[in-house]
C-alpha atoms as a PDB file:
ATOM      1  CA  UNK A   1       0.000   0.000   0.000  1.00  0.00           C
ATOM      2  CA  UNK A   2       3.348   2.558   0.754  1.00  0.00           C
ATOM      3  CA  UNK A   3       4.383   1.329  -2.502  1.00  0.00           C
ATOM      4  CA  UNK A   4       1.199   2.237  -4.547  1.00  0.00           C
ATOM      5  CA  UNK A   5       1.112   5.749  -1.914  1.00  0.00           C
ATOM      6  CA  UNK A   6       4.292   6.915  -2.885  1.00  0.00           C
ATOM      7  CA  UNK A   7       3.708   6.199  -6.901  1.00  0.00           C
ATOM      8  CA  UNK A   8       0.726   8.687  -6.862  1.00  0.00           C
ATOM      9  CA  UNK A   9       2.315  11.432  -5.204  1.00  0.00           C
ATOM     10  CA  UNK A  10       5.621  10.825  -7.424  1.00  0.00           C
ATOM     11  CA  UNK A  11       2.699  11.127 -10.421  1.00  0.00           C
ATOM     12  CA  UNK A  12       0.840  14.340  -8.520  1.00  0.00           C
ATOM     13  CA  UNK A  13       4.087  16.180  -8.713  1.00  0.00           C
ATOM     14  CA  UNK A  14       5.350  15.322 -12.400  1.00  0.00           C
ATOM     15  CA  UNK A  15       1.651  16.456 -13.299  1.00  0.00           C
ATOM     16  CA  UNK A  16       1.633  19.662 -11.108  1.00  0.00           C
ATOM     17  CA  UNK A  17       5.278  19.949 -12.672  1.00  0.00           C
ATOM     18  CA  UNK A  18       4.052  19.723 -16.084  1.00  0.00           C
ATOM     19  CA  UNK A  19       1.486  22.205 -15.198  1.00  0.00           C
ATOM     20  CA  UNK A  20       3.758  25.013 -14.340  1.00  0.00           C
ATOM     21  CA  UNK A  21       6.005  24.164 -17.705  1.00  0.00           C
ATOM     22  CA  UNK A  22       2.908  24.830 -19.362  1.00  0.00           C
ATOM     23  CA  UNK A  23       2.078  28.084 -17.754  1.00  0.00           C
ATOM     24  CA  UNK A  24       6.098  29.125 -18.347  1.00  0.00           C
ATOM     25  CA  UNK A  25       5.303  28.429 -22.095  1.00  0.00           C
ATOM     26  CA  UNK A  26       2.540  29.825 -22.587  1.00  0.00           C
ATOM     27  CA  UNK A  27       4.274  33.493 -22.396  1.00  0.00           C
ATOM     28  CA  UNK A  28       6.662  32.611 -25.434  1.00  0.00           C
ATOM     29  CA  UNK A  29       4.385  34.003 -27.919  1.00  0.00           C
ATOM     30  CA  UNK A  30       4.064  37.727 -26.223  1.00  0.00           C
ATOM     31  CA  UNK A  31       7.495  37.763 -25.112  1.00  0.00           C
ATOM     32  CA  UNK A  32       8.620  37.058 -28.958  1.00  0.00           C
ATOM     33  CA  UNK A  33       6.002  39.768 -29.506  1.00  0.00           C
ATOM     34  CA  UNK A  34       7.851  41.659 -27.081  1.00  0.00           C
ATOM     35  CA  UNK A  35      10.960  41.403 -28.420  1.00  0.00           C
ATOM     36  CA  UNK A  36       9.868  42.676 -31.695  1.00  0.00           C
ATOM     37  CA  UNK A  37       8.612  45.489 -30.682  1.00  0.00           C
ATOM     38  CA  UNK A  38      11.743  46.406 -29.487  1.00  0.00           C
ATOM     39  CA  UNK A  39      13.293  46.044 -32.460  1.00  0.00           C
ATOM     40  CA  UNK A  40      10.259  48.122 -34.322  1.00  0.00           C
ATOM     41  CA  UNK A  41      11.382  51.330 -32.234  1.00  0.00           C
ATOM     42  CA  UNK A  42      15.096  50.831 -33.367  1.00  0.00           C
ATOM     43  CA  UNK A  43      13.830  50.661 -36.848  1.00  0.00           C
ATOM     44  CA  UNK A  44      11.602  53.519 -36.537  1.00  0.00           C
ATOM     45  CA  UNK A  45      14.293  55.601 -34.487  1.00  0.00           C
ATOM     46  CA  UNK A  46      16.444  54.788 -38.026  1.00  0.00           C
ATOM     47  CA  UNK A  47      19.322  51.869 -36.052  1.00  0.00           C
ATOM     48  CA  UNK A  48      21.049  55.202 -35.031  1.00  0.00           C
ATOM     49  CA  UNK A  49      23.535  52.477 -33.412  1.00  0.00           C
ATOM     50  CA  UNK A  50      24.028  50.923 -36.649  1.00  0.00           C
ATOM     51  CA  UNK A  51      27.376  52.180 -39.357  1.00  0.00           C
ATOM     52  CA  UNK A  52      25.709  53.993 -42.128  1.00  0.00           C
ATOM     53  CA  UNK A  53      23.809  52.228 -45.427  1.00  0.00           C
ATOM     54  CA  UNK A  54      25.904  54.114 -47.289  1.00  0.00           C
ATOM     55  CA  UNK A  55      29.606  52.342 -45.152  1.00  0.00           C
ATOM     56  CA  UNK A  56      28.188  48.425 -45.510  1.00  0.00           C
ATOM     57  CA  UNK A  57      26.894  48.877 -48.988  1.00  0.00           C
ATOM     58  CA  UNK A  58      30.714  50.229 -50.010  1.00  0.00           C
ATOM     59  CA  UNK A  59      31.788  46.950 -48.567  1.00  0.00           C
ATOM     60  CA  UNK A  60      28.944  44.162 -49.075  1.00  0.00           C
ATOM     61  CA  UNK A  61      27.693  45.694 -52.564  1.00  0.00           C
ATOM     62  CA  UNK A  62      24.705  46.670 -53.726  1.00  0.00           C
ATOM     63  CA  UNK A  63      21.397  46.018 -51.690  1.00  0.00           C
ATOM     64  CA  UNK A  64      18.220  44.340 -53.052  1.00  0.00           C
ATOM     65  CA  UNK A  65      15.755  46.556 -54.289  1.00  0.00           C
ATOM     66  CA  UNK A  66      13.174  47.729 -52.156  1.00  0.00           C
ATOM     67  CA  UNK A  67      10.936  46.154 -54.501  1.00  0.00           C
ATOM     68  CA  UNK A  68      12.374  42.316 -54.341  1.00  0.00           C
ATOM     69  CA  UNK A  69      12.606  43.194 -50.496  1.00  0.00           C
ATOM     70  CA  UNK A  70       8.821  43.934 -50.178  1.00  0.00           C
ATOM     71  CA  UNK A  71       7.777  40.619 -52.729  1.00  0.00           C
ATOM     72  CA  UNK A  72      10.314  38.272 -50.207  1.00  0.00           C
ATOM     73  CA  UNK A  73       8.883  40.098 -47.409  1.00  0.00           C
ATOM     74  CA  UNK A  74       5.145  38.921 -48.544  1.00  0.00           C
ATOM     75  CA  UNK A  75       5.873  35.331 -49.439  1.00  0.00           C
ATOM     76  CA  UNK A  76       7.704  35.084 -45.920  1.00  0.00           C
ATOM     77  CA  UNK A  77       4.248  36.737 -44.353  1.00  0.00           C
ATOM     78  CA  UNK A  78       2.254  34.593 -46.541  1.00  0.00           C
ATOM     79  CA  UNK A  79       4.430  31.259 -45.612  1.00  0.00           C
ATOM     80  CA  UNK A  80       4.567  32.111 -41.805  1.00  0.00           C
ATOM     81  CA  UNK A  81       0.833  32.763 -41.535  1.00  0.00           C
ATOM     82  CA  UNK A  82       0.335  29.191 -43.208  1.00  0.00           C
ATOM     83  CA  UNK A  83       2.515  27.116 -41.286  1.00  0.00           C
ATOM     84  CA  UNK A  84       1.186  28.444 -37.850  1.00  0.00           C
ATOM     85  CA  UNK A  85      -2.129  28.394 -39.336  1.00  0.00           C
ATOM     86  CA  UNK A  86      -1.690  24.795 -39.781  1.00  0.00           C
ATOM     87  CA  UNK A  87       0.271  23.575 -36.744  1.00  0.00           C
ATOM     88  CA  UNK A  88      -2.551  25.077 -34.768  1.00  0.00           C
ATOM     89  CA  UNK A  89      -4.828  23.139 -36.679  1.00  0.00           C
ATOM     90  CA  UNK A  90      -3.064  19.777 -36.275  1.00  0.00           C
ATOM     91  CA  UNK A  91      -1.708  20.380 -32.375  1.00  0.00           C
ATOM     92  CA  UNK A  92       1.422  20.356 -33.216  1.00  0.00           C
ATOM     93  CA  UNK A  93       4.028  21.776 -29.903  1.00  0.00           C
ATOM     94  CA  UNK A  94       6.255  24.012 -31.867  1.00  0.00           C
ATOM     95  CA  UNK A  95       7.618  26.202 -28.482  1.00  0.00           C
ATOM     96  CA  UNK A  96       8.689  29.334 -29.788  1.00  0.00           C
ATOM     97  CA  UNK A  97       8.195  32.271 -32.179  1.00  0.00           C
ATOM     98  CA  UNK A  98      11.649  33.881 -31.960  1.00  0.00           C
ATOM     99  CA  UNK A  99      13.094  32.992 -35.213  1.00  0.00           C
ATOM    100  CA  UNK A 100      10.470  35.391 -36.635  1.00  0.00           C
ATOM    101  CA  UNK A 101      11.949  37.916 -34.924  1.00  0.00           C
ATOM    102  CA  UNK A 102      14.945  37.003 -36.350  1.00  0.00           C
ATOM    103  CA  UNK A 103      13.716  37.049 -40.081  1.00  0.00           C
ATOM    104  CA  UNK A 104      11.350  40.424 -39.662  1.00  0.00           C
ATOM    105  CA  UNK A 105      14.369  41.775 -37.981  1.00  0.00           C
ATOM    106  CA  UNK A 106      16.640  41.337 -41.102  1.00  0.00           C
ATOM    107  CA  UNK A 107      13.790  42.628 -43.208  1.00  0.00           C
ATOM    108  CA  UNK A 108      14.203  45.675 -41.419  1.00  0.00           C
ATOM    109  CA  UNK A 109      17.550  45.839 -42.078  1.00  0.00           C
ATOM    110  CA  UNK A 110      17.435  45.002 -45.575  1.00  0.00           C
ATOM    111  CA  UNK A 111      15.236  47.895 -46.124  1.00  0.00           C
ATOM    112  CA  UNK A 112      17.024  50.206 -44.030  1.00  0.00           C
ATOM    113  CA  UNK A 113      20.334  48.836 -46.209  1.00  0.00           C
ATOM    114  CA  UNK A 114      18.560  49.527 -49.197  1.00  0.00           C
ATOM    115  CA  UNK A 115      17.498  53.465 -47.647  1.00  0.00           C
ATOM    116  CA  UNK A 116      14.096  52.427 -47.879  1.00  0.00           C
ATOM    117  CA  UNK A 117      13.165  51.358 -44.318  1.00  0.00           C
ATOM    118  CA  UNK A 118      11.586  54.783 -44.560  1.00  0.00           C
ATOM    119  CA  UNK A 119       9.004  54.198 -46.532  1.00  0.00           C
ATOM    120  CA  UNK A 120       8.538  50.111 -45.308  1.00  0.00           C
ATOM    121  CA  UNK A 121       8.667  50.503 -41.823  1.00  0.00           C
ATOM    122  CA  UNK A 122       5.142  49.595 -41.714  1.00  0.00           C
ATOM    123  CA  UNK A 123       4.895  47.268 -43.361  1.00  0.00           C
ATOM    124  CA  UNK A 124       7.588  45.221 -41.759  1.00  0.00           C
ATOM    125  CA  UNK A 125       5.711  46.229 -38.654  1.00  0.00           C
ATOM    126  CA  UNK A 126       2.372  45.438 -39.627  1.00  0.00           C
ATOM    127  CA  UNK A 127       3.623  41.897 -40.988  1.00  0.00           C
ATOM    128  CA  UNK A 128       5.475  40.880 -37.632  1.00  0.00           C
ATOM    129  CA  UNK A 129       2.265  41.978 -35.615  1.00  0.00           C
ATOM    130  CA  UNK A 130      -0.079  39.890 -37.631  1.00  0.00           C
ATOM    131  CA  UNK A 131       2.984  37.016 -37.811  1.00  0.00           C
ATOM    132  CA  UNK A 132       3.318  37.263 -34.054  1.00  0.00           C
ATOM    133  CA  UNK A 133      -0.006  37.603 -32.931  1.00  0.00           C
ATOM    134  CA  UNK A 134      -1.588  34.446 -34.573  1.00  0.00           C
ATOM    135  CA  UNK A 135       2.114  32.560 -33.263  1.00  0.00           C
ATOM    136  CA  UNK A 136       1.642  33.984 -29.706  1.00  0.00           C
ATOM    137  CA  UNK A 137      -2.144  33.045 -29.940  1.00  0.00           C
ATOM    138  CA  UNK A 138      -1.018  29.605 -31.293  1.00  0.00           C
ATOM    139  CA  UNK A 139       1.039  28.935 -28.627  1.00  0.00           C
ATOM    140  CA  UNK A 140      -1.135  30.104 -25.738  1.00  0.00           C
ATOM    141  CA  UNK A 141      -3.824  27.806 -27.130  1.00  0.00           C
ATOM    142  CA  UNK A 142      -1.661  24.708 -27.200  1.00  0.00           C
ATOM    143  CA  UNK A 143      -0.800  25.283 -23.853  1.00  0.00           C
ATOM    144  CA  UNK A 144      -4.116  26.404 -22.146  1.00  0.00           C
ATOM    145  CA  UNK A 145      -5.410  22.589 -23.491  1.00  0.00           C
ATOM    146  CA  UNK A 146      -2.497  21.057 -22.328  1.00  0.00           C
ATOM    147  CA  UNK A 147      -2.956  22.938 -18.595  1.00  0.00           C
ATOM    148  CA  UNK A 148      -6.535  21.903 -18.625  1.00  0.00           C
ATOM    149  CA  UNK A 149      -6.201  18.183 -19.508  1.00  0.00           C
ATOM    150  CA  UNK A 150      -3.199  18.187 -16.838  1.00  0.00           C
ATOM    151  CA  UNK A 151      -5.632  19.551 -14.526  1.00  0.00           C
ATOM    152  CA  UNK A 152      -7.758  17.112 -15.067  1.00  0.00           C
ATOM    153  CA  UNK A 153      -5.765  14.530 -14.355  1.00  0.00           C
ATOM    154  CA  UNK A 154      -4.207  16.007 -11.248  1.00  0.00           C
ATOM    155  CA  UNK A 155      -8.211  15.937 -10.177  1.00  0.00           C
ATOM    156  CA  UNK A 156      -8.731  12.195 -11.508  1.00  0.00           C
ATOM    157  CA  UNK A 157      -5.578  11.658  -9.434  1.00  0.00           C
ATOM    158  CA  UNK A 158      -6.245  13.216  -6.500  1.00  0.00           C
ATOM    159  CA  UNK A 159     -10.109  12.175  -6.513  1.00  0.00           C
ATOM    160  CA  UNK A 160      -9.391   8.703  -6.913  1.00  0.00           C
ATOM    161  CA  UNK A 161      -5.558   7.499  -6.089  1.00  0.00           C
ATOM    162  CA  UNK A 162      -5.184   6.075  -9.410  1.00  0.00           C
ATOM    163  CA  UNK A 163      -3.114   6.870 -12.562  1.00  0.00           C
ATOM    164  CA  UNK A 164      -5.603   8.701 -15.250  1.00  0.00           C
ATOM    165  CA  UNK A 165      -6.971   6.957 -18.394  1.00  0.00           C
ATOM    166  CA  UNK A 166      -4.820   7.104 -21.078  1.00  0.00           C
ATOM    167  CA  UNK A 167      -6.560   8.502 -24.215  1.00  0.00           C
END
């Protein structure tokens, strides 16, 4: 009877655990959000802390067009929408949102490379919004069914003494 005891409260913990690795999760999405936010008010204060387009162009060459960096910039929109659109559907885990901030962070240096953040800046900022919102949303989702089915089973667990049903 210790035996069996000892097993549910080892099983309590690894759910109330699991629980609170949920709830730590769940915040990716606005912190990613965050995060590029912080990098939209360097872009729209012009990356004062960055060497001049004019100094990295005389090295690395030309720039893209503004134009081929506003059609790349609306595939990758297009594409990131999609594939969040459909891990939500399907359930899939996928933790974190930060290597968006990562790409919409080079578009705004592409265009600011190209002297044309200017006249992009909102777009870049309007694309990692919508990009980060439905990923942050995503993400909060996954985990608020994951809490509640953990949850559950804590209260199967507790209720009863025995290990929940496995689905």
């Amino acid at each position: 009877m210790h035996e069996q005891q000892s097993s549910i409260e080892i099983l309590q913990q690894e759910l109330t655990r699991e629980i609170h690795r949920l709830n730590r999760l769940s915040t990716r999405g606005i912190l990613a959000l965050a995060l590029f936010l912080a990098v939209g008010t360097l872009a729209w204060w012009g990356f004062t802390f960055l060497p001049s387009p004019g100094s990295v162009t005389a090295v690395l060459g030309k720039p893209p067009s503004a134009r081929i960096i506003s059609i790349a910039l609306l595939l990758y929109t297009f594409s990131a929408l999609i594939l969040s659109l459909s891990r939500m559907a399907a359930g899939i885990e996928h933790k974190s949102s930060f290597c968006h901030v990562g790409f919409l962070t080079g578009f705004f240096l592409f265009y600011y490379f190209a002297q044309a953040l200017e006249e992009n800046y909102w777009a870049v900022l309007g694309a990692g919004i919508t990009i980060l919102g439905v990923e942050s949303y995503r993400i909060w989702t996954w985990c608020a069914e994951g809490i509640t089915k953990k949850q559950e089973d804590l209260a199967y667990v507790t209720r009863t003494g025995k290990p929940p049903l496995q689905e």
